[in-house]
PDB file of N, CA and C in Angstrom:
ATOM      1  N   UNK A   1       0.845  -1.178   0.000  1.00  0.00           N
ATOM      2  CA  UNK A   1       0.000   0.000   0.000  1.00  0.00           C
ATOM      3  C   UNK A   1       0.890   1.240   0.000  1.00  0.00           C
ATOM      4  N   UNK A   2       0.980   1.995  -1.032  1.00  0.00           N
ATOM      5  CA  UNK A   2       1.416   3.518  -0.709  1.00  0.00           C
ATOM      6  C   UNK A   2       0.827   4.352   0.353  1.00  0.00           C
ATOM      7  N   UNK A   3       2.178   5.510   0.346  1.00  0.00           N
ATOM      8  CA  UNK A   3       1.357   6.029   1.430  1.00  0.00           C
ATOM      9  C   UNK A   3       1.380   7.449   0.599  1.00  0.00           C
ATOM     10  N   UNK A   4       0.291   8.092   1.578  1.00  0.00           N
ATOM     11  CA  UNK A   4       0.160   9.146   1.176  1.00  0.00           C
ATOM     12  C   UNK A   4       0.923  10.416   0.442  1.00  0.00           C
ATOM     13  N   UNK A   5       0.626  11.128  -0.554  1.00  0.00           N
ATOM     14  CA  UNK A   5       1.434  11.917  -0.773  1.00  0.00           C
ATOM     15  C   UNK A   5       1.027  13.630  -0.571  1.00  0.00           C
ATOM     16  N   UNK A   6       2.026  14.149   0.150  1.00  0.00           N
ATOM     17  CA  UNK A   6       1.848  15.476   0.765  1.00  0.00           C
ATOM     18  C   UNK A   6       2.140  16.743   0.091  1.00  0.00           C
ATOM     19  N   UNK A   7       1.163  17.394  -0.112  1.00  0.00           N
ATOM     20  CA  UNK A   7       0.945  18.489  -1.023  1.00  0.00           C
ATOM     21  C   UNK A   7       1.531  20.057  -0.225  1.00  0.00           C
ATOM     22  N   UNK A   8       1.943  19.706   1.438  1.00  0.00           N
ATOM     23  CA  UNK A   8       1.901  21.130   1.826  1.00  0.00           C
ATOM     24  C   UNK A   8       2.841  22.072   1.056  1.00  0.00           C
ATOM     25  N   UNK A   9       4.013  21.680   1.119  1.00  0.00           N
ATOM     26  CA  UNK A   9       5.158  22.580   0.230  1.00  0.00           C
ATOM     27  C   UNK A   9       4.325  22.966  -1.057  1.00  0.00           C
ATOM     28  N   UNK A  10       3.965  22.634  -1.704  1.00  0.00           N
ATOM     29  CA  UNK A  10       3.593  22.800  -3.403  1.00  0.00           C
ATOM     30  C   UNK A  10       1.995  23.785  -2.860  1.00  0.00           C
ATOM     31  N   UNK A  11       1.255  23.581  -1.937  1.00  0.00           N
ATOM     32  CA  UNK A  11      -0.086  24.190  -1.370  1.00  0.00           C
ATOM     33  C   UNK A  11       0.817  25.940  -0.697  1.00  0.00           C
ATOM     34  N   UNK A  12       1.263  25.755  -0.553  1.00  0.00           N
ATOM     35  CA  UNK A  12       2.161  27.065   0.516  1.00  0.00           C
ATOM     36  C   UNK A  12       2.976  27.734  -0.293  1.00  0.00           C
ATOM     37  N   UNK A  13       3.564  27.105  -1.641  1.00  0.00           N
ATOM     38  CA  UNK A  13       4.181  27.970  -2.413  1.00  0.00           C
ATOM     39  C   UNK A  13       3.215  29.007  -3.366  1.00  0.00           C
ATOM     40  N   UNK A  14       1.746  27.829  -3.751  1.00  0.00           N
ATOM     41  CA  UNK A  14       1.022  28.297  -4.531  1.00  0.00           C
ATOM     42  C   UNK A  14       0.467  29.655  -4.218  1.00  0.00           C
ATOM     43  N   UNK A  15       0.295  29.418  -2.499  1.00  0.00           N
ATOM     44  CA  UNK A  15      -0.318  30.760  -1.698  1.00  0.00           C
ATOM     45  C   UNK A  15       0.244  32.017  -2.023  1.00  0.00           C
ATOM     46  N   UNK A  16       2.062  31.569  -1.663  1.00  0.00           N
ATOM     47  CA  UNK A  16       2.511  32.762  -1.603  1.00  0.00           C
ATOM     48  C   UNK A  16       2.486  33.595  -3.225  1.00  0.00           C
ATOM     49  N   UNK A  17       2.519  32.752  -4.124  1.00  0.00           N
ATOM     50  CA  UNK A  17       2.706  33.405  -5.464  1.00  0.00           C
ATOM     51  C   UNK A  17       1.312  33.751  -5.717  1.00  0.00           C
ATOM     52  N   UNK A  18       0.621  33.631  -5.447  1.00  0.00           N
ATOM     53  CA  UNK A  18      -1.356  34.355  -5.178  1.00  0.00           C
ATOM     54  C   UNK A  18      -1.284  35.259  -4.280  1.00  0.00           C
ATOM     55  N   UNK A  19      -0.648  35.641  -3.626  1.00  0.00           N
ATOM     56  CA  UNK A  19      -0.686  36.734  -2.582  1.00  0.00           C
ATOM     57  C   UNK A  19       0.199  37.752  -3.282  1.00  0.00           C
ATOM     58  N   UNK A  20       1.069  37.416  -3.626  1.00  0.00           N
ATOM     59  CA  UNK A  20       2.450  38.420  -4.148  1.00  0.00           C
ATOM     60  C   UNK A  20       1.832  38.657  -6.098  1.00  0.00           C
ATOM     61  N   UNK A  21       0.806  37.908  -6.761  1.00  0.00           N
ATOM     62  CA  UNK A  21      -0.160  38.362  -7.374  1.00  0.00           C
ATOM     63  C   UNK A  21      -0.716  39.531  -7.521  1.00  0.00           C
ATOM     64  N   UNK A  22      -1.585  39.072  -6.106  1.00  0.00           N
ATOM     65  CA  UNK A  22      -2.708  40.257  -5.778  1.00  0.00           C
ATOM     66  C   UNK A  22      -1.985  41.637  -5.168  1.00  0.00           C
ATOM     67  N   UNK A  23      -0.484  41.188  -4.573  1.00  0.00           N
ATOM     68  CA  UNK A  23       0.121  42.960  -4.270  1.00  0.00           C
ATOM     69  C   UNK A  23       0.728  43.307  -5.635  1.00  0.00           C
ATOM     70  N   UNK A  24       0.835  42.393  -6.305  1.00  0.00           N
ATOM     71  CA  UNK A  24       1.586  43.314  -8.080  1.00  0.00           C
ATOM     72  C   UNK A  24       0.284  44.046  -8.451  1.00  0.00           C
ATOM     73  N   UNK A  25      -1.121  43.785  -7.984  1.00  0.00           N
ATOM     74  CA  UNK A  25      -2.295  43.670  -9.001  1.00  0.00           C
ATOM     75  C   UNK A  25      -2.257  45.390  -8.293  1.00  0.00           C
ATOM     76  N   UNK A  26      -2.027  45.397  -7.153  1.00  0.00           N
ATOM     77  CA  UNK A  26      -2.654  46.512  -6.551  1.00  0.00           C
ATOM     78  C   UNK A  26      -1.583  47.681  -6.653  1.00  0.00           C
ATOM     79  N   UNK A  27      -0.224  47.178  -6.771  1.00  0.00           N
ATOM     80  CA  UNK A  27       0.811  48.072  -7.325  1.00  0.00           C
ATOM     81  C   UNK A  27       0.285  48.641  -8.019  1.00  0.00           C
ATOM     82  N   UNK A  28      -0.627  47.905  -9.754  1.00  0.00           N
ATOM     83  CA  UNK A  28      -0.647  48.110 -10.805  1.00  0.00           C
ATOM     84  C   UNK A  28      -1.622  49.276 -10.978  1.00  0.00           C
ATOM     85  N   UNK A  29      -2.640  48.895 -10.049  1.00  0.00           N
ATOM     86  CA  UNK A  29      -3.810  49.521 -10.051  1.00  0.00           C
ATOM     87  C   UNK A  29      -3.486  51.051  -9.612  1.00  0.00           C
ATOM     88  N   UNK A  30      -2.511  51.444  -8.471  1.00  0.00           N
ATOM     89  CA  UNK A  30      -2.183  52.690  -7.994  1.00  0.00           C
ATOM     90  C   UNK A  30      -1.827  53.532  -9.419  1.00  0.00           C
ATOM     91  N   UNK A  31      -0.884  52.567  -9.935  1.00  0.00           N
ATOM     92  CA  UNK A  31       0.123  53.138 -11.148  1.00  0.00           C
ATOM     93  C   UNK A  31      -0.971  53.843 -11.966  1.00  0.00           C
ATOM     94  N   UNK A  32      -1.624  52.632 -12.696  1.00  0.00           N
ATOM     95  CA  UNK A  32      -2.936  53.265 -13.465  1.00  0.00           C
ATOM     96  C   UNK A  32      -3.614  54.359 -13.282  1.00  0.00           C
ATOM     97  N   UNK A  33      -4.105  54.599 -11.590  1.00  0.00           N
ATOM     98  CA  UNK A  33      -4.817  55.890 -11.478  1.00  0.00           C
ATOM     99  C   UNK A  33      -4.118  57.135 -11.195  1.00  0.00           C
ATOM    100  N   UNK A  34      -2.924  56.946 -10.801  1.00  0.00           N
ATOM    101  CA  UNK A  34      -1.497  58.167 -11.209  1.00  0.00           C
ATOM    102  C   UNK A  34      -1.490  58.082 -12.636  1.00  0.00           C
ATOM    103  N   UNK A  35      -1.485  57.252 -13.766  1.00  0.00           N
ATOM    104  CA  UNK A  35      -1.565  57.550 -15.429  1.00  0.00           C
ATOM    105  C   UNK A  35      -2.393  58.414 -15.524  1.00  0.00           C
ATOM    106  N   UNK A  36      -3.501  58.082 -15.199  1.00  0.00           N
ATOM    107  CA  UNK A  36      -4.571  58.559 -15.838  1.00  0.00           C
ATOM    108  C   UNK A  36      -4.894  59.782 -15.138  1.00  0.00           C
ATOM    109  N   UNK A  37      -4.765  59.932 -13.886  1.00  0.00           N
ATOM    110  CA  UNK A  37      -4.418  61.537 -13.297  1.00  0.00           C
ATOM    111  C   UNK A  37      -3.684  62.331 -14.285  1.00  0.00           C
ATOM    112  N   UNK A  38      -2.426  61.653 -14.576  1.00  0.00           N
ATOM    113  CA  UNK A  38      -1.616  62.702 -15.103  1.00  0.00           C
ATOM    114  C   UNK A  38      -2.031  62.842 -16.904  1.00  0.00           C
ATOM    115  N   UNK A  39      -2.608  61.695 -17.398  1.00  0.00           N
ATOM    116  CA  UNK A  39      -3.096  61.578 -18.921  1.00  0.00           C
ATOM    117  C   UNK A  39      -4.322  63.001 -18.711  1.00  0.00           C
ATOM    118  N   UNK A  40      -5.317  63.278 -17.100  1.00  0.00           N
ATOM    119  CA  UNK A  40      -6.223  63.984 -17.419  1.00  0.00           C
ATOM    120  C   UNK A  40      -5.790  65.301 -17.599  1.00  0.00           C
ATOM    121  N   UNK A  41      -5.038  65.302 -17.872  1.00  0.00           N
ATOM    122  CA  UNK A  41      -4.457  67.109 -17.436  1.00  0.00           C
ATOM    123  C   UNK A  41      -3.987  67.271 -19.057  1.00  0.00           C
ATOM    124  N   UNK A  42      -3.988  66.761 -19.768  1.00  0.00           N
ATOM    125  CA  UNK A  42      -3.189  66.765 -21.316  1.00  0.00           C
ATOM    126  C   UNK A  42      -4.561  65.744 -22.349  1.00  0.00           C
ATOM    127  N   UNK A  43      -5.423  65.519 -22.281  1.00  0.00           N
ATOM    128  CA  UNK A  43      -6.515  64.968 -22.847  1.00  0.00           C
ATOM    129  C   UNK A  43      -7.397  64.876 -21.798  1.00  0.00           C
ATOM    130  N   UNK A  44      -8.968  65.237 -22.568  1.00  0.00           N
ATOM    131  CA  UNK A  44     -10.192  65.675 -22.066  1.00  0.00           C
ATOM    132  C   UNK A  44     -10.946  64.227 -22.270  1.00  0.00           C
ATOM    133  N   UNK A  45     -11.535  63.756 -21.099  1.00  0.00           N
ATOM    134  CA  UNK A  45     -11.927  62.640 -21.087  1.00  0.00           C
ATOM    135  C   UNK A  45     -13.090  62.646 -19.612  1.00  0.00           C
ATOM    136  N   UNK A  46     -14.139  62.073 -20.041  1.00  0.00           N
ATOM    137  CA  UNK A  46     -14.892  62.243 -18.412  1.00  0.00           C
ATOM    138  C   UNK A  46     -14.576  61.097 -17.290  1.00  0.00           C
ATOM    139  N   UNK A  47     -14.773  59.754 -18.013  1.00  0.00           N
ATOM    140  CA  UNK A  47     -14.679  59.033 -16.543  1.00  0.00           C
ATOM    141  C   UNK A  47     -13.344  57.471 -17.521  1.00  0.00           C
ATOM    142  N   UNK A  48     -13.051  56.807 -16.626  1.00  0.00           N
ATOM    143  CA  UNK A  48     -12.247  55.787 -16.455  1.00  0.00           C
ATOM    144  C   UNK A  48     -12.723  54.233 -16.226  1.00  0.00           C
ATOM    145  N   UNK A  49     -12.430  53.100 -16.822  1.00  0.00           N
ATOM    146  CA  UNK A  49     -12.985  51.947 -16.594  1.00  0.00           C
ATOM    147  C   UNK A  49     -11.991  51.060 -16.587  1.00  0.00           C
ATOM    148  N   UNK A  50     -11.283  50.450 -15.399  1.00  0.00           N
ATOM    149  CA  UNK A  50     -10.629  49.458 -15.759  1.00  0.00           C
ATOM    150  C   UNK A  50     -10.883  48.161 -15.728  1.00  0.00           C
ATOM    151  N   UNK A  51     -10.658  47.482 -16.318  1.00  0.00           N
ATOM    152  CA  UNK A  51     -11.462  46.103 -16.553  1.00  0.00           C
ATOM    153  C   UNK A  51     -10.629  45.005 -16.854  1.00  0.00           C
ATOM    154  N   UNK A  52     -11.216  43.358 -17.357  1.00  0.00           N
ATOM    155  CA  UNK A  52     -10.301  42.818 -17.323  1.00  0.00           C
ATOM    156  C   UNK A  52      -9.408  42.236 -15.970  1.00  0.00           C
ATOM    157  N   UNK A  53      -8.278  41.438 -16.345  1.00  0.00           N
ATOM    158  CA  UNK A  53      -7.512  40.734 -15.036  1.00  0.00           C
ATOM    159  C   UNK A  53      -7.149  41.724 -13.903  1.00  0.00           C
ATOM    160  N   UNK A  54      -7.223  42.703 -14.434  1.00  0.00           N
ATOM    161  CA  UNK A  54      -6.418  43.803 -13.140  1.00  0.00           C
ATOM    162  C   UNK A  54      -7.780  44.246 -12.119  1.00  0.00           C
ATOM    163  N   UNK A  55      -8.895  43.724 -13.244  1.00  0.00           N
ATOM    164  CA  UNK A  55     -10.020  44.381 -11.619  1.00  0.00           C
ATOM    165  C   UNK A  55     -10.483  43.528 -11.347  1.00  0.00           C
ATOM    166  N   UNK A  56      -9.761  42.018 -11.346  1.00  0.00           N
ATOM    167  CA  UNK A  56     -10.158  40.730 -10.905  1.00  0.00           C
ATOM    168  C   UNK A  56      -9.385  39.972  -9.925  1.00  0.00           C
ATOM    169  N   UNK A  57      -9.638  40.128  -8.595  1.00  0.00           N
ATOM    170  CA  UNK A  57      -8.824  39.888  -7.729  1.00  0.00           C
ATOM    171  C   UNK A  57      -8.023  37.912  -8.174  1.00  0.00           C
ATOM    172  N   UNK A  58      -6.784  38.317  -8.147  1.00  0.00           N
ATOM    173  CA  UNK A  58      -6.263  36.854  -8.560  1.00  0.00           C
ATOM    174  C   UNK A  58      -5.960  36.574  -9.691  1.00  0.00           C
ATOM    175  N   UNK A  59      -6.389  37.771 -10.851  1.00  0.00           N
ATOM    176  CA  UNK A  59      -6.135  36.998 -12.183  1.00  0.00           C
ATOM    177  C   UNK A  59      -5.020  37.455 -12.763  1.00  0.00           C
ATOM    178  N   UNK A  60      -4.759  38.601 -12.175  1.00  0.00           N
ATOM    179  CA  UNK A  60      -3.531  39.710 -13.041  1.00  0.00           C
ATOM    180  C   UNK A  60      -2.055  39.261 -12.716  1.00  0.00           C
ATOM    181  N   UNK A  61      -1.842  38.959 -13.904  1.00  0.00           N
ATOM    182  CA  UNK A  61      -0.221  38.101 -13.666  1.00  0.00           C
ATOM    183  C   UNK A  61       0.621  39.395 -14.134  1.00  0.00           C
ATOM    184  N   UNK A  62       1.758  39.827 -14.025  1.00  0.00           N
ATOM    185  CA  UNK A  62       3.089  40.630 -14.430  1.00  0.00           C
ATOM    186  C   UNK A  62       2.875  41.273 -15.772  1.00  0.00           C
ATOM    187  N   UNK A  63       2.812  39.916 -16.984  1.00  0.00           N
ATOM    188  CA  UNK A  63       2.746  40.104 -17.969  1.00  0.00           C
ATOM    189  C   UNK A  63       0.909  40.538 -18.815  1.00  0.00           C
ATOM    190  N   UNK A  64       0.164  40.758 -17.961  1.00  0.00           N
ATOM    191  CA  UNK A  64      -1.272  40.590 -18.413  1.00  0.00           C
ATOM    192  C   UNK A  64      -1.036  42.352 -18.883  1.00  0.00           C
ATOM    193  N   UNK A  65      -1.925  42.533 -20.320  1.00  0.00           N
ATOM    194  CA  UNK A  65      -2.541  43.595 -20.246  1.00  0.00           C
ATOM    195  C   UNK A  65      -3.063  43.917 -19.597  1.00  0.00           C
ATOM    196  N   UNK A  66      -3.057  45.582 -19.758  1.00  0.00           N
ATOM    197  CA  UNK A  66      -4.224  46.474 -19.023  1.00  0.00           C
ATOM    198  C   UNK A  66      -5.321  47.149 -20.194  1.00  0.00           C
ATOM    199  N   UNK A  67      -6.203  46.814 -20.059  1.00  0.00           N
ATOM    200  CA  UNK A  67      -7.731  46.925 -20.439  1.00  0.00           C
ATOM    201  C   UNK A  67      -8.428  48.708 -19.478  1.00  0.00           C
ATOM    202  N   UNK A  68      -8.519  49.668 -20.552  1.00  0.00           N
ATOM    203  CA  UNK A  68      -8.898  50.570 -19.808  1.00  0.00           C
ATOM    204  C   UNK A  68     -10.245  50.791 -20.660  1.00  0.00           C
ATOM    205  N   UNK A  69     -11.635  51.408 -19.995  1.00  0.00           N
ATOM    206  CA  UNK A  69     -12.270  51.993 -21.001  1.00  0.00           C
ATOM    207  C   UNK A  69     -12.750  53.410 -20.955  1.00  0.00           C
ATOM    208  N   UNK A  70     -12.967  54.213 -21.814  1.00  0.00           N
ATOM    209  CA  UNK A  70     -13.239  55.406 -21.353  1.00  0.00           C
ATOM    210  C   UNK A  70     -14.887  56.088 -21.962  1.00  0.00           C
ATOM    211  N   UNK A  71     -15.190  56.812 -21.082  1.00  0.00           N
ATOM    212  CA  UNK A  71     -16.138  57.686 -21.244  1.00  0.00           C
ATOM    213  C   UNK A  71     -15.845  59.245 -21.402  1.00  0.00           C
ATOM    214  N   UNK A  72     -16.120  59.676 -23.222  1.00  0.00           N
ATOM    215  CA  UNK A  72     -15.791  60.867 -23.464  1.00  0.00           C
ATOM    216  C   UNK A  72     -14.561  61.138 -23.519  1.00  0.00           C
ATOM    217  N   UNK A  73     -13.659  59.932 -24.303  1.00  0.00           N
ATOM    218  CA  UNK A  73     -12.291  60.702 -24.843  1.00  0.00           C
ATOM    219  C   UNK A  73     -12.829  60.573 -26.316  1.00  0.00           C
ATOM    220  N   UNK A  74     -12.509  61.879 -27.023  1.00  0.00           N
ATOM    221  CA  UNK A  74     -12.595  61.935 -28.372  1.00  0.00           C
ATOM    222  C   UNK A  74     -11.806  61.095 -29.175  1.00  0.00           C
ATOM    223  N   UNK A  75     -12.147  60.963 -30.484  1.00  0.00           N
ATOM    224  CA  UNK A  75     -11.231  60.323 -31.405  1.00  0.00           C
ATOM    225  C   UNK A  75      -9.688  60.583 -31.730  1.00  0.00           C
ATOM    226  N   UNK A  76      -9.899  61.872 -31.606  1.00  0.00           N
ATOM    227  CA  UNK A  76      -8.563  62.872 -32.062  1.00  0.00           C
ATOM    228  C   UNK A  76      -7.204  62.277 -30.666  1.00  0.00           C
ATOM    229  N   UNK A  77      -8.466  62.137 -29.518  1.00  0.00           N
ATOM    230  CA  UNK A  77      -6.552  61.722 -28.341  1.00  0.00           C
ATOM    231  C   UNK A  77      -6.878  60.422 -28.432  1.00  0.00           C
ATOM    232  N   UNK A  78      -7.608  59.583 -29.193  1.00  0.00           N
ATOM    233  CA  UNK A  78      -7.351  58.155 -28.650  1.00  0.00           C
ATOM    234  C   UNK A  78      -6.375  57.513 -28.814  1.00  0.00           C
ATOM    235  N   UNK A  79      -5.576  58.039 -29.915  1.00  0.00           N
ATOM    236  CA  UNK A  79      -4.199  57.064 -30.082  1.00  0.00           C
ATOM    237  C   UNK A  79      -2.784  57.385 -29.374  1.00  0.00           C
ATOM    238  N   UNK A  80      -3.030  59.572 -28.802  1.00  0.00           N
ATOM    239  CA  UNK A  80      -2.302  60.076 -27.911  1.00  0.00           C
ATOM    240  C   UNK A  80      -2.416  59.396 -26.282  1.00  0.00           C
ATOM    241  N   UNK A  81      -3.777  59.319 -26.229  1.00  0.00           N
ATOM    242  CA  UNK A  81      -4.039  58.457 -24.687  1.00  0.00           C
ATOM    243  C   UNK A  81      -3.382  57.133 -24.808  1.00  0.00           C
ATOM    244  N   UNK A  82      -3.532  56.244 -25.823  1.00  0.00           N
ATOM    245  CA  UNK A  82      -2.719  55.100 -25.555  1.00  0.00           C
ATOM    246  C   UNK A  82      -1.435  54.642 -25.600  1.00  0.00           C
ATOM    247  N   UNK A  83      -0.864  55.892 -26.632  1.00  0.00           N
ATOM    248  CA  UNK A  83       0.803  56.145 -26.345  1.00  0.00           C
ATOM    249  C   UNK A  83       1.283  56.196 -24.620  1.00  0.00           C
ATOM    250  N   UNK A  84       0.657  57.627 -24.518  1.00  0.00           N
ATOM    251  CA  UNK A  84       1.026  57.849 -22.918  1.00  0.00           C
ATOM    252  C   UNK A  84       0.939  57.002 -22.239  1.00  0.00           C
ATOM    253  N   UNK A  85      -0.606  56.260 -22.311  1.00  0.00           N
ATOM    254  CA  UNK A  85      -0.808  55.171 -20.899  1.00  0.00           C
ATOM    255  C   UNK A  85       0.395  53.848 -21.097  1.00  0.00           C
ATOM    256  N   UNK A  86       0.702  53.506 -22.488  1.00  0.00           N
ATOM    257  CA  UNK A  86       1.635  52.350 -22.829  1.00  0.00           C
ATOM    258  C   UNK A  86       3.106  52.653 -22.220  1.00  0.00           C
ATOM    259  N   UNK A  87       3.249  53.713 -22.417  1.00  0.00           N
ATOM    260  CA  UNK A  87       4.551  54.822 -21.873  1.00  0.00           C
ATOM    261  C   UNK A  87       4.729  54.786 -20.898  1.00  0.00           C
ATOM    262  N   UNK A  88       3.723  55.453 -20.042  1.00  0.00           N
ATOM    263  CA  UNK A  88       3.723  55.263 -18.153  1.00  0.00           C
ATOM    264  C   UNK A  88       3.783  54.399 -17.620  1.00  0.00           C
ATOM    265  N   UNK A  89       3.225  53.510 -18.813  1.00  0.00           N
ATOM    266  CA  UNK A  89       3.045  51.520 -17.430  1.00  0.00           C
ATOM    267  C   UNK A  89       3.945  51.187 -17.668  1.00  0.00           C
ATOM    268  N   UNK A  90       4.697  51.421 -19.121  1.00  0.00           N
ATOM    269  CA  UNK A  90       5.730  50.147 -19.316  1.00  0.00           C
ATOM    270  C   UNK A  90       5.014  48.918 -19.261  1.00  0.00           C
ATOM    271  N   UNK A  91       3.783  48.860 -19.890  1.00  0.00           N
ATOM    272  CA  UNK A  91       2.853  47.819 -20.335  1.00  0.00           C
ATOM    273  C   UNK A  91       2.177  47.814 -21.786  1.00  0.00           C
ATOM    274  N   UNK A  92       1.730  46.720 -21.997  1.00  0.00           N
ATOM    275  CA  UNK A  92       0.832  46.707 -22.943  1.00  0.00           C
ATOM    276  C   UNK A  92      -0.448  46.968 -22.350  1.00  0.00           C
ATOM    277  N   UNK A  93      -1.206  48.255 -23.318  1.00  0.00           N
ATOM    278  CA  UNK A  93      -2.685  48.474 -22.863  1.00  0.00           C
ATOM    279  C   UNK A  93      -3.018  48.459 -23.758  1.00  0.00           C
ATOM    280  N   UNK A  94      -4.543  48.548 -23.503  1.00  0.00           N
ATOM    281  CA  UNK A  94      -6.091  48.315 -24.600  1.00  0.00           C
ATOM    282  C   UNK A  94      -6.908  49.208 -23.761  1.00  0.00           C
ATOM    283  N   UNK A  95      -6.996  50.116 -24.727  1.00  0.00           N
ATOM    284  CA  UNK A  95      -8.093  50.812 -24.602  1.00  0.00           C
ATOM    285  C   UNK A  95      -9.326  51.363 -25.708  1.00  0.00           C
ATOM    286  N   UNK A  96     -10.771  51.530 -25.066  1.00  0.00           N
ATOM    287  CA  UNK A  96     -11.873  51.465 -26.105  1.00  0.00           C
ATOM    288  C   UNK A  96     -12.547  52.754 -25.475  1.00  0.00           C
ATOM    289  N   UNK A  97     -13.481  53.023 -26.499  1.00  0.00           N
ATOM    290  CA  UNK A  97     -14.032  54.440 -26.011  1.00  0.00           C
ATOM    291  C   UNK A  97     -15.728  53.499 -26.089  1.00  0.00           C
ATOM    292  N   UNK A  98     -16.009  53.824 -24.509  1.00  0.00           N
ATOM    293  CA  UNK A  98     -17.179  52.702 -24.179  1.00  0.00           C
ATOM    294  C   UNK A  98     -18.523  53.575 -25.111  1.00  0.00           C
ATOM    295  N   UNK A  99     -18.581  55.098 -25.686  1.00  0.00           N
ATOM    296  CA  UNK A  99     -19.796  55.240 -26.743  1.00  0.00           C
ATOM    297  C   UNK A  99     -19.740  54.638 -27.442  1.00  0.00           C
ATOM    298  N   UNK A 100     -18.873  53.507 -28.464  1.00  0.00           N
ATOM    299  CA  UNK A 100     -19.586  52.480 -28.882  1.00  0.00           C
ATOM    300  C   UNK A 100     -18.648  51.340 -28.789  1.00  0.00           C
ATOM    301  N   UNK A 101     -19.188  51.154 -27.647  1.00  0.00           N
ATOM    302  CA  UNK A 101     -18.631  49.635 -27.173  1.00  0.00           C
ATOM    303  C   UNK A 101     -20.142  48.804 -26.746  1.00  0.00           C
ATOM    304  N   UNK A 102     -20.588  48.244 -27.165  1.00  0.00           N
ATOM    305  CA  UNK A 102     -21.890  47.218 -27.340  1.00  0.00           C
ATOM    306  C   UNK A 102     -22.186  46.678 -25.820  1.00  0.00           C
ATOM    307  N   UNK A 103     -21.328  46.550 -24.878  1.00  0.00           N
ATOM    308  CA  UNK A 103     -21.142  46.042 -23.479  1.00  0.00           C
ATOM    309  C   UNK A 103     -20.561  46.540 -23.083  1.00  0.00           C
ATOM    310  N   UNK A 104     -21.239  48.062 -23.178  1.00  0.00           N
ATOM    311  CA  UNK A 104     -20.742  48.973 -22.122  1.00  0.00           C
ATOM    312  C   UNK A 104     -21.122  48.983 -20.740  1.00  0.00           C
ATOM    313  N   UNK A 105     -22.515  48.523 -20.511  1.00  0.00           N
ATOM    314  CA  UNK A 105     -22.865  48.946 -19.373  1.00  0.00           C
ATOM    315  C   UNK A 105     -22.085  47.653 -18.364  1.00  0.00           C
ATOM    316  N   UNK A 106     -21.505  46.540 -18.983  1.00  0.00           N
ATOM    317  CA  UNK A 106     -21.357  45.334 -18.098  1.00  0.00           C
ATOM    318  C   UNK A 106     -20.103  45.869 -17.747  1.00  0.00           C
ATOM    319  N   UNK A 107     -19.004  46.526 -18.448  1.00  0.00           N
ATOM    320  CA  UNK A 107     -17.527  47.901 -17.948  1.00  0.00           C
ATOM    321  C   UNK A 107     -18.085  48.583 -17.146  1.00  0.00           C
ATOM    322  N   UNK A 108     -19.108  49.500 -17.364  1.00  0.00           N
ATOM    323  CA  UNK A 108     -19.060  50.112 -16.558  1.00  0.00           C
ATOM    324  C   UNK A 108     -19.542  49.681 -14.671  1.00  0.00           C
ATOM    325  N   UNK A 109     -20.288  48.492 -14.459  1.00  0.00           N
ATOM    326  CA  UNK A 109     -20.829  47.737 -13.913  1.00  0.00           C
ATOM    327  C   UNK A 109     -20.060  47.007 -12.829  1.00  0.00           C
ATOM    328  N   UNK A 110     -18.929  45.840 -13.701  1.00  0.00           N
ATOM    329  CA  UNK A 110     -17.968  45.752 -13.484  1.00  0.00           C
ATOM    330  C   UNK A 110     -16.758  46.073 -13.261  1.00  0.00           C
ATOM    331  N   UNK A 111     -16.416  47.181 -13.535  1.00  0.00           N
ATOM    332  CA  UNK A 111     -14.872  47.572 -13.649  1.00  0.00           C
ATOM    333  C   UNK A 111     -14.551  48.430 -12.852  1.00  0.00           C
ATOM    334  N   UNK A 112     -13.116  48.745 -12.514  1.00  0.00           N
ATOM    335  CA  UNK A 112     -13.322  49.511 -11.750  1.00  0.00           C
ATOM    336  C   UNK A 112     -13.426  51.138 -12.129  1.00  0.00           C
ATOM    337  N   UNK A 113     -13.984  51.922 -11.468  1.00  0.00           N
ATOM    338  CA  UNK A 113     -14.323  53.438 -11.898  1.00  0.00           C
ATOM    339  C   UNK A 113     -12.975  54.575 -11.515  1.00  0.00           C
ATOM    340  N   UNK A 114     -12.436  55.401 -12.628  1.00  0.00           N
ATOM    341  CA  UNK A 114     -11.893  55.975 -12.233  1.00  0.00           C
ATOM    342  C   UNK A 114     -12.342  57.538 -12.446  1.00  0.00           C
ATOM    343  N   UNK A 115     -12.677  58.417 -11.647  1.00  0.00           N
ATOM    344  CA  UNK A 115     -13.127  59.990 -11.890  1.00  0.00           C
ATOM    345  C   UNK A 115     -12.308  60.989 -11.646  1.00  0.00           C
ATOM    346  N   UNK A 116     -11.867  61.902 -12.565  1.00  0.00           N
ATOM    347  CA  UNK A 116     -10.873  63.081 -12.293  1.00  0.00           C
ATOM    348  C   UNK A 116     -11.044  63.651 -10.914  1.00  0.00           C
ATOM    349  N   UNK A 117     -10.262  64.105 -10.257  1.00  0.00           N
ATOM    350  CA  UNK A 117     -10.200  64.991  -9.015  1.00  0.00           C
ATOM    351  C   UNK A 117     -10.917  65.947  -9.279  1.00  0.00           C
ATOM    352  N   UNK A 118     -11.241  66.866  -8.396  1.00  0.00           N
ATOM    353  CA  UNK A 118     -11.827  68.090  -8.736  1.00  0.00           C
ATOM    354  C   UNK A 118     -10.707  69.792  -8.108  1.00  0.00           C
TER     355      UNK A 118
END
């Protein structure tokens, strides 16, 4: 009869790399709303949506895009907004302008909200 085989080491490593996950996730997330602070001051845009692995506790690995969506950035900065934001993260981003994004309301619903200071 075998005997049992013990998972704690391989259960305790898994933890720690899920924990040290979720503090990259939240690094990431600070970073993002310092971007986009500083993106609001140089393009006119009303509100912020981040979505995707980064507003999913557990899913956002190192290498994951960032998924932003916006409400009320014009056409004219959309490709200036995604320079900058690609620039600042030192990431790959995706971003959509949620007036016609078909599932908008499930972004806006879901994701997380970001609103200029006042």
């Amino acid at each position: 009869m075998a005997g049992k085989f013990s998972t704690e080491i391989l259960d305790r490593v898994m933890a720690q790399e899920r924990t040290q996950r979720e503090q990259n996730r939240h690094k990431m997330l600070a970073a993002v709303f310092s971007a986009l602070e500083k993106l609001s001051r140089e393009i006119s845009f009303e509100e912020a949506y981040i979505f995707g692995s980064l507003a999913s506790p557990y899913l956002y690995f190192e290498n994951s895009d960032i998924d932003i969506a916006f409400l009320g950035l014009k056409d004219e900065g959309f490709f200036q907004a995604l320079a900058f934001l690609s620039r600042e993260l030192e990431a790959e981003v995706d971003i959509l302008q949620l007036e016609s994004f078909a599932r908008r309301e499930k972004i806006m619903r879901e994701g997380i909200k970001w609103k200029k200071k006042n």
